[in-house]
N, C-alpha and C. Protein backbone atom coordinates (compact mmCIF):
# COMPACT_ATOMS: atom_id res chain seq x y z
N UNK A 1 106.00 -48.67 109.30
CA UNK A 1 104.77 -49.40 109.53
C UNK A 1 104.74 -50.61 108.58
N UNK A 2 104.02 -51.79 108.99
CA UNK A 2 104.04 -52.95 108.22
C UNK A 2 102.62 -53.44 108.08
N UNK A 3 102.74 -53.55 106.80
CA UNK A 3 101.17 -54.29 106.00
C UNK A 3 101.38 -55.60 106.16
N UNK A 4 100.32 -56.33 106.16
CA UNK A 4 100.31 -58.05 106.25
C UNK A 4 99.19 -58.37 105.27
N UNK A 5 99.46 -59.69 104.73
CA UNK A 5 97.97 -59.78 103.94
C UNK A 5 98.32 -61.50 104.04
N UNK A 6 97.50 -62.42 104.64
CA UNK A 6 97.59 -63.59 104.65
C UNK A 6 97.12 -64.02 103.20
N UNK A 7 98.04 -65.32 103.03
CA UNK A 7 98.17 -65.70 101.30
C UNK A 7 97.54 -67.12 101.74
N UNK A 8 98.04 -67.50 102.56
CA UNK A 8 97.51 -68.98 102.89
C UNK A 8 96.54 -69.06 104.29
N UNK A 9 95.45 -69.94 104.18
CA UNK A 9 94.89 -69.85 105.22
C UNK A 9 94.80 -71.53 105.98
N UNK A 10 94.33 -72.08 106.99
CA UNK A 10 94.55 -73.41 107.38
C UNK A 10 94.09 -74.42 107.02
N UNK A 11 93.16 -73.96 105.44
CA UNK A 11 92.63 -75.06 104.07
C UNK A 11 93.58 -74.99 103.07
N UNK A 12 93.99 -74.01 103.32
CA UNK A 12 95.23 -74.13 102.20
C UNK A 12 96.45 -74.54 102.37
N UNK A 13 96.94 -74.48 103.40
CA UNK A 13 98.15 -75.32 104.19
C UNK A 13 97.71 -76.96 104.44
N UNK A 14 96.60 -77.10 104.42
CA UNK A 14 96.29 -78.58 104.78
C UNK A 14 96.55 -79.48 103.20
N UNK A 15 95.64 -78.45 102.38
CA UNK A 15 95.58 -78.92 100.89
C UNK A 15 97.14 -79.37 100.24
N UNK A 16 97.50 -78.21 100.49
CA UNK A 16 98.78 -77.78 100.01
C UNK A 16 100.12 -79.13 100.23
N UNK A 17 99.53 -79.29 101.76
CA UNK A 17 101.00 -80.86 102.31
C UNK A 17 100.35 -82.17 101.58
N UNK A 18 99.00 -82.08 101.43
CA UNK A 18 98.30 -83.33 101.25
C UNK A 18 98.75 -83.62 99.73
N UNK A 19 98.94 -82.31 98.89
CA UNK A 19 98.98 -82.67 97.35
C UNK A 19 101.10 -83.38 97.44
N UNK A 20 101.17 -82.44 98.45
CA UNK A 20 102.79 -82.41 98.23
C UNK A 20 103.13 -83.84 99.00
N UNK A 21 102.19 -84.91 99.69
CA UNK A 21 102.58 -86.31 99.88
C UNK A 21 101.95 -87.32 98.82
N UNK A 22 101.49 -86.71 98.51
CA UNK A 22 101.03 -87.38 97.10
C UNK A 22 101.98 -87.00 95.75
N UNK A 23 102.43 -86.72 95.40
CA UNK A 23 103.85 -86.14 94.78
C UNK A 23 105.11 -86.82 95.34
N UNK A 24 104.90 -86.95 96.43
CA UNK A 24 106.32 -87.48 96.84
C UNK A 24 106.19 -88.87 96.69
N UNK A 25 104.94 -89.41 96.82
CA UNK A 25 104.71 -90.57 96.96
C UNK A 25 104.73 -91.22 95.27
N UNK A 26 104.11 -90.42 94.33
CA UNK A 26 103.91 -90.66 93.10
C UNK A 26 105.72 -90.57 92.63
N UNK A 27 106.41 -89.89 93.00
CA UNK A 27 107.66 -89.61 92.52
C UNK A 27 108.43 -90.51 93.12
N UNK A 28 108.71 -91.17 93.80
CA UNK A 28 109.42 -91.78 94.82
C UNK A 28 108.87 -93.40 94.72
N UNK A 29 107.26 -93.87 94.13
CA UNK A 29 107.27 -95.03 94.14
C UNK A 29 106.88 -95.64 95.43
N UNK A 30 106.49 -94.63 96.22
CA UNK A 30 105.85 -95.26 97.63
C UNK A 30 107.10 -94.47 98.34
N UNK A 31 107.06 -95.04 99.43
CA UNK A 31 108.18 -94.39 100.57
C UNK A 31 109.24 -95.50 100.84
N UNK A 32 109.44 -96.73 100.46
CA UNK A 32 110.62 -97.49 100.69
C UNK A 32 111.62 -96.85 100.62
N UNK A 33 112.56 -97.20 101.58
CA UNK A 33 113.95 -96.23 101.67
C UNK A 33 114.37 -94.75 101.71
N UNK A 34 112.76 -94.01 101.75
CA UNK A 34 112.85 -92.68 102.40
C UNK A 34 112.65 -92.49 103.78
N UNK A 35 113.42 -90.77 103.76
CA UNK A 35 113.29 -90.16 104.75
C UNK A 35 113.00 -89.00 104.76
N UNK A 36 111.84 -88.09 105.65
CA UNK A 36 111.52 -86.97 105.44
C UNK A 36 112.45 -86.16 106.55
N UNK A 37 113.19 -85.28 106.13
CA UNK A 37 114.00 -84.28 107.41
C UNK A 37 113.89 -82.74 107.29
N UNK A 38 113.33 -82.59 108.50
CA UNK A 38 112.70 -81.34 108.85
C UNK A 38 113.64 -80.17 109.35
N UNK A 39 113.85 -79.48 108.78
CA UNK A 39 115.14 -78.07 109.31
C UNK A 39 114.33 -77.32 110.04
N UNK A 40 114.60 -77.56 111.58
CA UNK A 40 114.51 -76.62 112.43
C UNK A 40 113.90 -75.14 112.49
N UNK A 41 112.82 -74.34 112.61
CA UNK A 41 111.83 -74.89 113.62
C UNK A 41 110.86 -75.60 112.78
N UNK A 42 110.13 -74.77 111.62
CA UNK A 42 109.09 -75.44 111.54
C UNK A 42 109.01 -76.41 110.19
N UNK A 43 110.33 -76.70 110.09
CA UNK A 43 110.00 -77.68 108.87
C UNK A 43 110.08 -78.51 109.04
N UNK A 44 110.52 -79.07 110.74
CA UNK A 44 110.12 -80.15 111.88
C UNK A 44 108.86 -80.63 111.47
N UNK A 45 107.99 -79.58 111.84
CA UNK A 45 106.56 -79.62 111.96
C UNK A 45 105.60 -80.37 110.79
N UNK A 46 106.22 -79.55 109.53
CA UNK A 46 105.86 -79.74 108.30
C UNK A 46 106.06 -81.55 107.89
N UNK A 47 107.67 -81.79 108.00
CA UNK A 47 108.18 -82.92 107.41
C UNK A 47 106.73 -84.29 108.51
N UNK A 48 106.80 -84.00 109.70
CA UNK A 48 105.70 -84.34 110.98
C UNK A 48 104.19 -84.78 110.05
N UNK A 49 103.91 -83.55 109.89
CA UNK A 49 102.46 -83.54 109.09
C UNK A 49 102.72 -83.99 107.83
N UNK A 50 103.51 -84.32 106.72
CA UNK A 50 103.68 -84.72 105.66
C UNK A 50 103.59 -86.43 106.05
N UNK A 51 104.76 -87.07 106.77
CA UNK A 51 105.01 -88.33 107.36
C UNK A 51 103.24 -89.00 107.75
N UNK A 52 102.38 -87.91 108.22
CA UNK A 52 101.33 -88.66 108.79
C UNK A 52 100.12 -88.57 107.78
N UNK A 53 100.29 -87.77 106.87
CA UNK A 53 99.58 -87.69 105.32
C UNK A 53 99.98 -88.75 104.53
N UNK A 54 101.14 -89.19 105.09
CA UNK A 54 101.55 -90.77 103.88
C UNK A 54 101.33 -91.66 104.73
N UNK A 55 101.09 -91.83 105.65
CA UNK A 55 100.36 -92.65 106.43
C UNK A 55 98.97 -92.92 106.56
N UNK A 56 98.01 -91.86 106.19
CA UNK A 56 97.05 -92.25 106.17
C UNK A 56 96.71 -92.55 104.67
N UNK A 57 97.43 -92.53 103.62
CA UNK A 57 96.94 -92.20 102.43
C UNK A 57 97.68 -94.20 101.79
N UNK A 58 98.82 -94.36 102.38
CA UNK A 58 99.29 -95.56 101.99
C UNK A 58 99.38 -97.03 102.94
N UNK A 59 98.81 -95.91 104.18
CA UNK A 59 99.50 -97.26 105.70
C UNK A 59 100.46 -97.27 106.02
N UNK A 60 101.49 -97.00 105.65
CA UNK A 60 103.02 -97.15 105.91
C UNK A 60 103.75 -95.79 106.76
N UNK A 61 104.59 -96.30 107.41
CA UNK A 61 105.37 -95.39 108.80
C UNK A 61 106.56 -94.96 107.35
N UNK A 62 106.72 -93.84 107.98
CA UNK A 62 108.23 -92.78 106.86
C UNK A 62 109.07 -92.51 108.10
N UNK A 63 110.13 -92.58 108.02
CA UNK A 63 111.07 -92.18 108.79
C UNK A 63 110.71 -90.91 109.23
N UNK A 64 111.17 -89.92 110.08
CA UNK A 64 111.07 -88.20 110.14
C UNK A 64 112.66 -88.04 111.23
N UNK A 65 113.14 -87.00 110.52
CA UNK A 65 114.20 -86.45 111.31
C UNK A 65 114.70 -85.00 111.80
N UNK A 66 114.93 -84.54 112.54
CA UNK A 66 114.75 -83.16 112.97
C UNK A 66 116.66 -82.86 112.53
N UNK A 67 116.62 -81.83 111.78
CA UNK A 67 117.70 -81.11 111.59
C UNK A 67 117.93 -79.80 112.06
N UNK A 68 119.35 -79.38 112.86
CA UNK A 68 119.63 -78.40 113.46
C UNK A 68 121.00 -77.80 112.53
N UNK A 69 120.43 -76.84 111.94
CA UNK A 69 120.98 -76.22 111.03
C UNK A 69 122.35 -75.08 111.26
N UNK A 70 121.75 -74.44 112.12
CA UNK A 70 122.96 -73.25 112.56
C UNK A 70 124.04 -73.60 112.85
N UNK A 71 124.89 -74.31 113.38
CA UNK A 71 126.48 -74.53 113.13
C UNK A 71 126.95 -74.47 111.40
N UNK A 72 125.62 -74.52 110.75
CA UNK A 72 126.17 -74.77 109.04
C UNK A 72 125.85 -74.07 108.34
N UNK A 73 125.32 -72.73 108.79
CA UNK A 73 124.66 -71.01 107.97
C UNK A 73 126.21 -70.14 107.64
N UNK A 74 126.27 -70.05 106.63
CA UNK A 74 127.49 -69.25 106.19
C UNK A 74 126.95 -67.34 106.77
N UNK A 75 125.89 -67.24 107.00
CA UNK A 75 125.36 -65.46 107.56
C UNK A 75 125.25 -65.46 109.23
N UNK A 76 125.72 -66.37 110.08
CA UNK A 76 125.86 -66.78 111.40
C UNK A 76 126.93 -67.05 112.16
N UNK A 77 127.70 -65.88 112.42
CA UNK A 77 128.95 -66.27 113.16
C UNK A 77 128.71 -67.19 114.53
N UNK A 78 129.89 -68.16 114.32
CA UNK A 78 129.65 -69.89 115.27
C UNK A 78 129.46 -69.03 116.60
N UNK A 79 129.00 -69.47 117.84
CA UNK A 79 128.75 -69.43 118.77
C UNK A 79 129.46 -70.08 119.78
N UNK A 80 130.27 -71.01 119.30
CA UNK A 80 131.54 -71.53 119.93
C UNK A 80 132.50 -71.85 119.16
N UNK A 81 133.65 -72.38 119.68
CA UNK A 81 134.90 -73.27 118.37
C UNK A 81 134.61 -75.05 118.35
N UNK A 82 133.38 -75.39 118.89
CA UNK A 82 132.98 -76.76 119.77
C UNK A 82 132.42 -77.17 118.03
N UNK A 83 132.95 -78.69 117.85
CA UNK A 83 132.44 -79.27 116.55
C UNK A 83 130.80 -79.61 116.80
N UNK A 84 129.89 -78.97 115.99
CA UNK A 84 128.62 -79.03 116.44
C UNK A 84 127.99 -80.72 116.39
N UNK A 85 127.19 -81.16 117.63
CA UNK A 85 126.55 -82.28 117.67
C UNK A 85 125.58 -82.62 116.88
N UNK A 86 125.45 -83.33 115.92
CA UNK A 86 124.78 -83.97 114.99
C UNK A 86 123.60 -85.21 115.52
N UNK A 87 122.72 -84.82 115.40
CA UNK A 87 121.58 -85.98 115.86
C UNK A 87 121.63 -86.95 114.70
N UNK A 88 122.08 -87.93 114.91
CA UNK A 88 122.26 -89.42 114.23
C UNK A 88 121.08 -89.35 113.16
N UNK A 89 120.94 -89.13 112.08
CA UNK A 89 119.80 -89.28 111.49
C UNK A 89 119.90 -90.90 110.57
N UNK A 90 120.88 -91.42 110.51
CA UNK A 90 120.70 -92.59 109.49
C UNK A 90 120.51 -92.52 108.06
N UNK A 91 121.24 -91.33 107.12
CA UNK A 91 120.55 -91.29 106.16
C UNK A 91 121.38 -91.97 104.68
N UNK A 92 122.66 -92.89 105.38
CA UNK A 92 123.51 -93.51 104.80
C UNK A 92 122.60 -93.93 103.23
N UNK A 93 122.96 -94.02 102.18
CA UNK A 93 121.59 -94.60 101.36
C UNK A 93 120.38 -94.49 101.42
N UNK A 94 119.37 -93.97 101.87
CA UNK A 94 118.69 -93.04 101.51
C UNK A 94 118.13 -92.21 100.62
N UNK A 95 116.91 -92.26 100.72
CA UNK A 95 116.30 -90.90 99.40
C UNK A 95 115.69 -89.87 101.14
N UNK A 96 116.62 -89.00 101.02
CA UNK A 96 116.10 -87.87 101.82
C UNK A 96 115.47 -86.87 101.40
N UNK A 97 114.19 -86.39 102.06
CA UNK A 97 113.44 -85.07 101.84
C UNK A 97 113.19 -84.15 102.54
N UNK A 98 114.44 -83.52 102.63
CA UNK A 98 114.50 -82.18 103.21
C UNK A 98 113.34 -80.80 103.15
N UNK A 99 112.98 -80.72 104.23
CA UNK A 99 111.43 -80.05 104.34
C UNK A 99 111.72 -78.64 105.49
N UNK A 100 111.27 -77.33 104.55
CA UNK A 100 111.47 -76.42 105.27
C UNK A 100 110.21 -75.28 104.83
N UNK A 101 110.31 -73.96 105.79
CA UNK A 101 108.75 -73.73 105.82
C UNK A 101 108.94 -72.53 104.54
N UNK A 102 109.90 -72.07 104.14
CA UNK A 102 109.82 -70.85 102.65
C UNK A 102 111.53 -70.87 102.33
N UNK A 103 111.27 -70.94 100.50
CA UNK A 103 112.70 -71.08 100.38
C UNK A 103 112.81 -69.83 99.47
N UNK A 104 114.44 -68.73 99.88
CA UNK A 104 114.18 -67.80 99.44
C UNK A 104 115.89 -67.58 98.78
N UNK A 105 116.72 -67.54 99.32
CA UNK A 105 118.17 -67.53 98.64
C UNK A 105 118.57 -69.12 98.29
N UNK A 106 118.50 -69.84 99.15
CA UNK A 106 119.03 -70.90 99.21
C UNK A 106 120.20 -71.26 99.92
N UNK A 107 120.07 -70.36 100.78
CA UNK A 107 121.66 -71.02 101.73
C UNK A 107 120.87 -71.86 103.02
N UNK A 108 120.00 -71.94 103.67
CA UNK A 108 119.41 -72.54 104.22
C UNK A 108 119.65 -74.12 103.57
N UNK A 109 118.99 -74.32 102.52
CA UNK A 109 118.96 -75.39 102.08
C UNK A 109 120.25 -75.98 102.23
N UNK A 110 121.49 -75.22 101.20
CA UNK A 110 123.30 -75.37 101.35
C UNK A 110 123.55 -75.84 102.72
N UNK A 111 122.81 -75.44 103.53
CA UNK A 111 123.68 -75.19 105.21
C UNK A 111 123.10 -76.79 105.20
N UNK A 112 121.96 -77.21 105.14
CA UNK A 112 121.46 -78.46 105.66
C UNK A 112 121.75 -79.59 104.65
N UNK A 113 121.85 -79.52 103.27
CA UNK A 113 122.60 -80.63 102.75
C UNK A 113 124.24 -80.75 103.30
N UNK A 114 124.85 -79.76 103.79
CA UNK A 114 125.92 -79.91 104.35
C UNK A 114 126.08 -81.05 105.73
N UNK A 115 124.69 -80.35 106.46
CA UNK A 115 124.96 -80.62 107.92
C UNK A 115 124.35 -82.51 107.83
N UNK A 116 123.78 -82.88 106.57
CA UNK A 116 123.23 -84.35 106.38
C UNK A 116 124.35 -84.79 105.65
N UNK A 117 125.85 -84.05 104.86
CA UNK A 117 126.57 -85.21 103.93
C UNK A 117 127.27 -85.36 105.50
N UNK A 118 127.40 -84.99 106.57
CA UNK A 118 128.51 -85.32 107.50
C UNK A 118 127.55 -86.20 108.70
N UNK A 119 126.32 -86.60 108.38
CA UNK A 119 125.72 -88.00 109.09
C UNK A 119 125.29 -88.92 108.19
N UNK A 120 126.22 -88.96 106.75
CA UNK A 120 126.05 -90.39 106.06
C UNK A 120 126.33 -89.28 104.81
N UNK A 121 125.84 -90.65 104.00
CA UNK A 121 125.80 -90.04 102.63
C UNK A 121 124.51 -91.01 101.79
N UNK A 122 123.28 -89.77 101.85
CA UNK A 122 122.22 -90.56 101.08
C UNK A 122 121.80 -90.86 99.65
N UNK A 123 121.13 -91.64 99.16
CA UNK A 123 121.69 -91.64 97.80
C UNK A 123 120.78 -91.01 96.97
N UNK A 124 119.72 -89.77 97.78
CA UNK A 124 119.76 -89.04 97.21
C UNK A 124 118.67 -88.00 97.83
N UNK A 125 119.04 -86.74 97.58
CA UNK A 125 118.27 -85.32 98.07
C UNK A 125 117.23 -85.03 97.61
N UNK A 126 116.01 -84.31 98.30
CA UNK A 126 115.21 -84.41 97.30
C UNK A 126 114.56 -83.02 98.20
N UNK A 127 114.10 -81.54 97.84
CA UNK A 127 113.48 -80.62 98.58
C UNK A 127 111.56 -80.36 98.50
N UNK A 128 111.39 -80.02 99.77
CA UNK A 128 109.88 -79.69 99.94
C UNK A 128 110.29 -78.46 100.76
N UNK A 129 109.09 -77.81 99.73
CA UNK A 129 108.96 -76.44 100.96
C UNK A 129 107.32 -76.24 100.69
N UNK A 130 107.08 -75.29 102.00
CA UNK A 130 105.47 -74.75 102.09
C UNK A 130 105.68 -73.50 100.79
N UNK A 131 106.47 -72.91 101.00
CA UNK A 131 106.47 -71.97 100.34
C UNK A 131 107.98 -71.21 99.12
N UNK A 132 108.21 -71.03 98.13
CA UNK A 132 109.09 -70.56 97.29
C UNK A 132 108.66 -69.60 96.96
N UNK A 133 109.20 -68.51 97.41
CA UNK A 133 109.34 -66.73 97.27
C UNK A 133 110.56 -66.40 96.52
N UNK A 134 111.37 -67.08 95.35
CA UNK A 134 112.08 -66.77 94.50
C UNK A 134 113.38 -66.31 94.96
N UNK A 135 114.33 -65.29 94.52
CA UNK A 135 115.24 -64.62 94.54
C UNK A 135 116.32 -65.62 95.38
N UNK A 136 116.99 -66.66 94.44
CA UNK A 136 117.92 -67.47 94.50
C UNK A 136 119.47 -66.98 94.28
N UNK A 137 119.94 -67.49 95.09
CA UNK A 137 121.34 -66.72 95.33
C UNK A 137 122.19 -67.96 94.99
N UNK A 138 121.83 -69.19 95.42
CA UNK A 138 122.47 -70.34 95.04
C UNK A 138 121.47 -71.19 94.06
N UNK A 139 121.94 -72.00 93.33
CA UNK A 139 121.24 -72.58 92.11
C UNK A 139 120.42 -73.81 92.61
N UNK A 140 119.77 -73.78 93.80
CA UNK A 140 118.87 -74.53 94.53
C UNK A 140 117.18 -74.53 94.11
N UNK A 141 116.44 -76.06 93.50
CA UNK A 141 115.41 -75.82 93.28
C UNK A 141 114.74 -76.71 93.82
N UNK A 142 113.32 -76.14 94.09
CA UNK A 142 112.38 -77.47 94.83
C UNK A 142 112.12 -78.90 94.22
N UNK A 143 111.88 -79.59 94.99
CA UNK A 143 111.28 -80.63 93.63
C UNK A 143 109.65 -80.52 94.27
N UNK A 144 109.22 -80.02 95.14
CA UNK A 144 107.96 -80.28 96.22
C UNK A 144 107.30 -78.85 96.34
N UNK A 145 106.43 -78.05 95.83
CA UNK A 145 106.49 -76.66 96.19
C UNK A 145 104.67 -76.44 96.78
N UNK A 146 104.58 -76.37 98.15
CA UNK A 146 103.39 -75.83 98.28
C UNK A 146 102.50 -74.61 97.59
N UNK A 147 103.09 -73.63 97.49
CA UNK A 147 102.78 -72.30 97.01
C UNK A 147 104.26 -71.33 96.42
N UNK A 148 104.05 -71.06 95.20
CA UNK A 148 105.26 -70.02 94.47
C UNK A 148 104.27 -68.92 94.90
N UNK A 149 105.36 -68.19 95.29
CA UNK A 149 104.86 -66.22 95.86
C UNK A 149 106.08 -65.44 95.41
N UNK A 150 105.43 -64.73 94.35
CA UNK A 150 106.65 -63.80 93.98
C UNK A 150 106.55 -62.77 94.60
N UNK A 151 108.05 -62.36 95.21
CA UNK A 151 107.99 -61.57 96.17
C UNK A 151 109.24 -60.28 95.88
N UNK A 152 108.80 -59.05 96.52
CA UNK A 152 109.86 -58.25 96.06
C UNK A 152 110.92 -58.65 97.43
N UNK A 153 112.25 -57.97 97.32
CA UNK A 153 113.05 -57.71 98.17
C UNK A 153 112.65 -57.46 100.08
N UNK A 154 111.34 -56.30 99.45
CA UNK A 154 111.40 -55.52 100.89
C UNK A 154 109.85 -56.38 101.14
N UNK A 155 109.28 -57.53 101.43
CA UNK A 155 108.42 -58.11 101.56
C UNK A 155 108.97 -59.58 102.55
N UNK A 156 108.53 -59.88 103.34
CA UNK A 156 109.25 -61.12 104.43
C UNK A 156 107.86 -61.85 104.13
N UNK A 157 108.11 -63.38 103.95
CA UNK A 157 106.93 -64.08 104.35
C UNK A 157 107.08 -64.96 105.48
N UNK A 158 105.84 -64.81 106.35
CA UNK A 158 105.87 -65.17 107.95
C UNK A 158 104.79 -67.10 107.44
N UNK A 159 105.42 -67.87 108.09
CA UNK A 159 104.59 -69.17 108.26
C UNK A 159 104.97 -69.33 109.83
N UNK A 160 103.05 -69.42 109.88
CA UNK A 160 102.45 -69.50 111.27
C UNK A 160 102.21 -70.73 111.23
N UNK A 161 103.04 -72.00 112.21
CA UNK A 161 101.81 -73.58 112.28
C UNK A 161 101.24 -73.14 114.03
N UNK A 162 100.73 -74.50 113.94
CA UNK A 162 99.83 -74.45 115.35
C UNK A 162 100.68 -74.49 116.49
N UNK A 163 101.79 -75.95 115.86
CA UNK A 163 102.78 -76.46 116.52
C UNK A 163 103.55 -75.15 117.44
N UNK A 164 103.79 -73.75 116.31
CA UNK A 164 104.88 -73.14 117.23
C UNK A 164 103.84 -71.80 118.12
N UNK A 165 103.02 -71.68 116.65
CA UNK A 165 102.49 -69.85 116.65
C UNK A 165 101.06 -70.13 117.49
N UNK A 166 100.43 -71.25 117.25
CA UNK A 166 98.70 -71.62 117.81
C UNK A 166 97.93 -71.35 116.51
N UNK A 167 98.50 -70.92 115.64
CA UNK A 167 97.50 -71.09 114.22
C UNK A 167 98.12 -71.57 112.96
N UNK A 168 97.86 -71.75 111.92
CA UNK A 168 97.94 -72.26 110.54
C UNK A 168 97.81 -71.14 109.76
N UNK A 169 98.44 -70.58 109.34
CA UNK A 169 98.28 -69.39 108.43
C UNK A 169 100.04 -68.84 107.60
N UNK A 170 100.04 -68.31 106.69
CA UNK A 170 100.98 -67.74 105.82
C UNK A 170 100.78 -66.52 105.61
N UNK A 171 101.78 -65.59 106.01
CA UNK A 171 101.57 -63.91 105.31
C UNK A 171 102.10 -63.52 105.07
N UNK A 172 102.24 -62.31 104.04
CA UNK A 172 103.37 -61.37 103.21
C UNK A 172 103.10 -60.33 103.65
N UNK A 173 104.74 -60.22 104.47
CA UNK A 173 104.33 -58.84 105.10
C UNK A 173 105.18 -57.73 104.08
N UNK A 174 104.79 -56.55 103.94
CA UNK A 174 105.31 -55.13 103.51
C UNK A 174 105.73 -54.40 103.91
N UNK A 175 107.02 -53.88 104.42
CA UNK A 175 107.51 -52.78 105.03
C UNK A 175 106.91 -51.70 104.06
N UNK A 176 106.66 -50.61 105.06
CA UNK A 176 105.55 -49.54 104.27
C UNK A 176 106.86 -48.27 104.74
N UNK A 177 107.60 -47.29 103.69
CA UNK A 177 107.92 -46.27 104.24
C UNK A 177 107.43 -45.05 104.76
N UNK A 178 107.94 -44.62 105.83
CA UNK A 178 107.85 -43.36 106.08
C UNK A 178 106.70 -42.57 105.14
N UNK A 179 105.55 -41.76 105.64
CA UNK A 179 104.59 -41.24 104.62
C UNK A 179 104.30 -41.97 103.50
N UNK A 180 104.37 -43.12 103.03
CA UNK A 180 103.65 -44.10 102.13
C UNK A 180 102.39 -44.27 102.22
């Protein structure tokens, strides 16, 4: 059986991107020569809603780019022997900001700085996530962090946007054992 307890609700996800384009913006000097890129599904969404938070906050258009990650997951045996198609992102020189919805080992992240050094080479990386639930396997750190949730092992955190799920919400779920 599984417990849920929502951590974030759709004021706190709003709050949460709004502080984190203001950060990027304060760190970065405005958005000249950035790009926000979104890893597949919902950090599409996220990098989306971040891009239009620096838009209303400065006037200015941010690049946004959708990244398709799985040809470059080391826990995903390939699905063909076919060299995977790369959507042109442009990120030759560049300050890229790779945006994903919870960062928890860090091979996610690995897989997608991979799958961006082989459509340019930008001059420089920079991470956002909604959420950091700890337990790093690779020496990967945010520079952008909506919410730190320390989390045990046997705990998954679910991010709901509107875009995929129809709501805005974050939860930590608990696998509960047997008679627990």
């Amino acid at each position: 059986m599984n417990e849920h307890v929502m951590i974030m609700d759709e004021t706190a996800i709003r709050r949460a991107l709004t502080r984190i384009a203001h950060e990027i913006l304060e760190k970065n000097k405005g958005v000249d020569g950035c790009m926000l890129v979104g890893i597949r599904t919902r950090g599409i969404y996220l990098a989306r809603r971040i891009a239009k938070r620096i838009q209303e906050i400065e006037g200015v258009d941010v690049a946004v780019g959708d990244l398709d990650i799985t040809p470059y997951r080391d826990d995903v045996a390939p699905s063909n022997s076919e060299t995977p198609q790369l959507e042109q992102l442009h990120v030759h020189d560049k300050k890229v900001i790779i945006f994903d919805d919870v960062l928890y080992t860090g091979r996610t992240v690995r897989a997608a700085m991979d799958a961006l050094m082989e459509s340019g080479r930008p001059k420089m990386i920079q991470l956002a996530v909604l959420v950091d639930r700890g337990h790093r396997e690779l020496p990967i750190r945010p520079d952008f962090i909506g919410k730190n949730v320390p989390t045990s092992n046997d705990e998954q955190i679910e991010v709901h946007l509107t875009e995929v799920d129809q709501q805005d919400q974050v939860i930590i779920m608990k696998s509960r054992g047997e008679g627990a």
